[in-house]
C-alpha atoms as a PDB file:
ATOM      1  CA  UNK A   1      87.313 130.074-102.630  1.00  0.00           C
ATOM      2  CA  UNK A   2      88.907 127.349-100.405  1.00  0.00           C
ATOM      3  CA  UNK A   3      85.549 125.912 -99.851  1.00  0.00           C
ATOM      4  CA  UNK A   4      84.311 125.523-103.121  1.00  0.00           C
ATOM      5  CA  UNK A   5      87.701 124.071-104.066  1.00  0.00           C
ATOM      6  CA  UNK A   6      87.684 121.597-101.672  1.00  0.00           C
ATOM      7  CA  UNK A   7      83.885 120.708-101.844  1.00  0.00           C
ATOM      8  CA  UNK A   8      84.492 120.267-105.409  1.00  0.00           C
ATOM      9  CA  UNK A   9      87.245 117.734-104.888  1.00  0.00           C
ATOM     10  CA  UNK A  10      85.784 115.534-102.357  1.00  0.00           C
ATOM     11  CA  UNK A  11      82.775 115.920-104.818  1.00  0.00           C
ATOM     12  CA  UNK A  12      84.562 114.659-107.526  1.00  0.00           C
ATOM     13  CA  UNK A  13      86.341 111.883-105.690  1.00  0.00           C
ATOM     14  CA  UNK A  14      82.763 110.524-104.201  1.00  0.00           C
ATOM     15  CA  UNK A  15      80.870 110.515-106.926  1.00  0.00           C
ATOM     16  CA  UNK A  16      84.049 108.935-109.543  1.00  0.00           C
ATOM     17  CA  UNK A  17      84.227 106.361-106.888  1.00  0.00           C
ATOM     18  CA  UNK A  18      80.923 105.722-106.875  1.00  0.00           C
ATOM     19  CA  UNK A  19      80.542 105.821-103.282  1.00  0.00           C
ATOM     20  CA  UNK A  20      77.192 108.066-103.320  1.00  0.00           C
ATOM     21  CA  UNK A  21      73.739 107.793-104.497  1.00  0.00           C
ATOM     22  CA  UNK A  22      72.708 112.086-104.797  1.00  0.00           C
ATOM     23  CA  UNK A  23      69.238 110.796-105.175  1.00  0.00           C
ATOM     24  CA  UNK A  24      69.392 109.161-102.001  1.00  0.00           C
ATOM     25  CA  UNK A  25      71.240 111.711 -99.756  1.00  0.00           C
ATOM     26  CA  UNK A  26      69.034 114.609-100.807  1.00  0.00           C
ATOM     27  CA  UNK A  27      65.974 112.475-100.182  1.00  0.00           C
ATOM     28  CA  UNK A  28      67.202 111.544 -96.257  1.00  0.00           C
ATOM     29  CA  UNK A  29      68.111 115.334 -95.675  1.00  0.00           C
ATOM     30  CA  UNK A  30      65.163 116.786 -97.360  1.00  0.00           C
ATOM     31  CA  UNK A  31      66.755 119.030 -98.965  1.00  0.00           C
ATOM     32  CA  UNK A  32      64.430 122.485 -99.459  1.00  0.00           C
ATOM     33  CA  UNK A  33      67.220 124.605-101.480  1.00  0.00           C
ATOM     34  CA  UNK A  34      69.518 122.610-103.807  1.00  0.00           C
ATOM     35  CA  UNK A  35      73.494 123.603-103.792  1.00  0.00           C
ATOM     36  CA  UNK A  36      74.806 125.755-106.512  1.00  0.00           C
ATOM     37  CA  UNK A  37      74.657 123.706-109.803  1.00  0.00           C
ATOM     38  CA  UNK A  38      78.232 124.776-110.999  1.00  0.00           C
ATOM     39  CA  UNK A  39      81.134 125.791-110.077  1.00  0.00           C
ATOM     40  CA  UNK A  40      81.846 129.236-112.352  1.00  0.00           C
ATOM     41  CA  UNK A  41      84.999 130.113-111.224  1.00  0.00           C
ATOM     42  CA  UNK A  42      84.621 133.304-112.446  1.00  0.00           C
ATOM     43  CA  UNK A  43      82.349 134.355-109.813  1.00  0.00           C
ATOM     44  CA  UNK A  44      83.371 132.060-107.180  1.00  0.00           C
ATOM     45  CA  UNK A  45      85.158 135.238-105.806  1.00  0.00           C
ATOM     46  CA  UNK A  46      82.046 137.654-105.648  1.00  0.00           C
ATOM     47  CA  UNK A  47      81.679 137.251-101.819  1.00  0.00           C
ATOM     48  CA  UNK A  48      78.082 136.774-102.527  1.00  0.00           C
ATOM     49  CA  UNK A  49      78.669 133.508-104.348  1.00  0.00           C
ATOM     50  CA  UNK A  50      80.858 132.184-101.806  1.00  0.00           C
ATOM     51  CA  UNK A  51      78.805 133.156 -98.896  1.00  0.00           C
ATOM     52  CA  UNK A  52      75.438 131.001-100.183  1.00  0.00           C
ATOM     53  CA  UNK A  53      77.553 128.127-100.978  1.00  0.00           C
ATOM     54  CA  UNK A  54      79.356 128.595 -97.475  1.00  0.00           C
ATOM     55  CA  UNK A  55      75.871 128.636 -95.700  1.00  0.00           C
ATOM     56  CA  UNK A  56      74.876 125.632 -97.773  1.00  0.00           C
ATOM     57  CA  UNK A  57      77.653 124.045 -97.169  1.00  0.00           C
ATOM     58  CA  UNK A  58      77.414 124.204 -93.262  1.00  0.00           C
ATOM     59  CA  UNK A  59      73.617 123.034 -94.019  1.00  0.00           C
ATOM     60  CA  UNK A  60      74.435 119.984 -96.026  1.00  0.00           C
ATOM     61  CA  UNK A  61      77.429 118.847 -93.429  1.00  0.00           C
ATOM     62  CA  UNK A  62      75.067 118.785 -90.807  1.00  0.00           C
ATOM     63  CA  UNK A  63      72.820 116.963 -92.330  1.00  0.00           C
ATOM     64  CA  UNK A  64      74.990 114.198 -93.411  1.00  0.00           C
ATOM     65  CA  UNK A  65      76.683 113.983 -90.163  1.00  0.00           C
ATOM     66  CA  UNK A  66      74.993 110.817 -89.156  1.00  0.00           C
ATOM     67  CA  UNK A  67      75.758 109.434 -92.246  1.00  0.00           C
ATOM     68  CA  UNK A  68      78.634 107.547 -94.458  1.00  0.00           C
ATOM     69  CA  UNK A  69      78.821 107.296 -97.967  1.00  0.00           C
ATOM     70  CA  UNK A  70      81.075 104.564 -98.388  1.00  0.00           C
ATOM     71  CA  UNK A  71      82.172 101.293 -96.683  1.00  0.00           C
ATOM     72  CA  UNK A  72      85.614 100.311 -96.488  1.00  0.00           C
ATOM     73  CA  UNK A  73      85.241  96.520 -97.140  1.00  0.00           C
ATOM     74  CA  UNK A  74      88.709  95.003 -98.240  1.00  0.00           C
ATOM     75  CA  UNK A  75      92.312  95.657 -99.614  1.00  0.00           C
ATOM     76  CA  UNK A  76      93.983  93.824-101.996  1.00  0.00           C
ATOM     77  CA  UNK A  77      96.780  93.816-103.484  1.00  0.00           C
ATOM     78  CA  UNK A  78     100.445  94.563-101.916  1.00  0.00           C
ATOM     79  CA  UNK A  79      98.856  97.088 -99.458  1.00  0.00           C
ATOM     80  CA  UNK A  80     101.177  99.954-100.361  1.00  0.00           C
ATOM     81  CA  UNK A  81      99.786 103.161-101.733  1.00  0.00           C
ATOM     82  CA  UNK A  82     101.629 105.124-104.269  1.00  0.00           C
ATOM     83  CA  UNK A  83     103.083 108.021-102.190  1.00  0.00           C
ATOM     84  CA  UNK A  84     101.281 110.634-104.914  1.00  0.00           C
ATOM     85  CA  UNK A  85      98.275 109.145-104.214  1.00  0.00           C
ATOM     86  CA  UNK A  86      98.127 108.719-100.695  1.00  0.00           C
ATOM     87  CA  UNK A  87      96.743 111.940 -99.421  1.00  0.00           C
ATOM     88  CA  UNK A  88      93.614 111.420-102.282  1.00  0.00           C
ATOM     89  CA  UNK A  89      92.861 107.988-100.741  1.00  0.00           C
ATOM     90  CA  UNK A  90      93.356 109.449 -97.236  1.00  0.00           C
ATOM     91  CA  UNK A  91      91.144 112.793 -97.943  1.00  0.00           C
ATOM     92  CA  UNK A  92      88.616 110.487 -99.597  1.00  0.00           C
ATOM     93  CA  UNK A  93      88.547 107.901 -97.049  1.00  0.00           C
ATOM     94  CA  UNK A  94      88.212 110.914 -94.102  1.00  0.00           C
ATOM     95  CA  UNK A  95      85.166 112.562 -95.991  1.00  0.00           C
ATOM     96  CA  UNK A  96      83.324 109.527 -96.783  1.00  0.00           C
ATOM     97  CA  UNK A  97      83.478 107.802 -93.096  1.00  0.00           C
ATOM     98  CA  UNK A  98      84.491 105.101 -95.205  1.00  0.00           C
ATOM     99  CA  UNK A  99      85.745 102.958 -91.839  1.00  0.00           C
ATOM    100  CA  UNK A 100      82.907 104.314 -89.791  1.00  0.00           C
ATOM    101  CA  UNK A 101      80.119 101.965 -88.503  1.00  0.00           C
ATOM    102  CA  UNK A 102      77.949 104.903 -89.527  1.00  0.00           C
ATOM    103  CA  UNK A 103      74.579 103.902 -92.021  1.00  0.00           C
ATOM    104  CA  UNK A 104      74.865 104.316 -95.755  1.00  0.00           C
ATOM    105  CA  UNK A 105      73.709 107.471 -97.097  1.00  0.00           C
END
């Protein structure tokens, strides 16, 4: 359940940021099974349900390993970050390599 929480929320936090292109990702890995289309809470206990997501989850990390989906490119403002906030921007920046010299997904 952990899992699909947390891929859920860096999910969220890529794709609101508009750090990803799908299209693109799934093209470069080649994807021949897609992930689970939603997140039904529900049966996100049946250990069935967790344990595809869990193998495509291990799948899909490895093939984005050589990747980044976002590039840190400037900070404005006073440089502070709301304390609330700060473990979103620091989860988000960690996930997406965002200061990595990595390519572009």
């Amino acid at each position: 359940m952990r899992a699909l929480a947390r891929a859920a929320l860096v999910g969220l936090l890529i794709v609101a940021t508009g750090c990803i292109d799908a299209s693109r990702v799934n093209s470069v890995c080649r994807w021949s099974d897609s992930p689970p289309r939603t997140l039904d809470l529900r049966r996100a206990a049946d250990p069935k349900v967790q344990d595809r997501f869990e193998k495509w989850e291990l799948r899909y990390r490895a093939a984005c390993e050589p990747f980044a989906t976002c590039r840190f490119v400037a900070e404005v403002g006073s440089g502070r970050t709301a304390s609330d906030v700060a473990p979103v921007v620091e989860l988000h920046d960690r996930e997406s390599r965002a200061e990595s010299n990595l390519p572009l997904a």
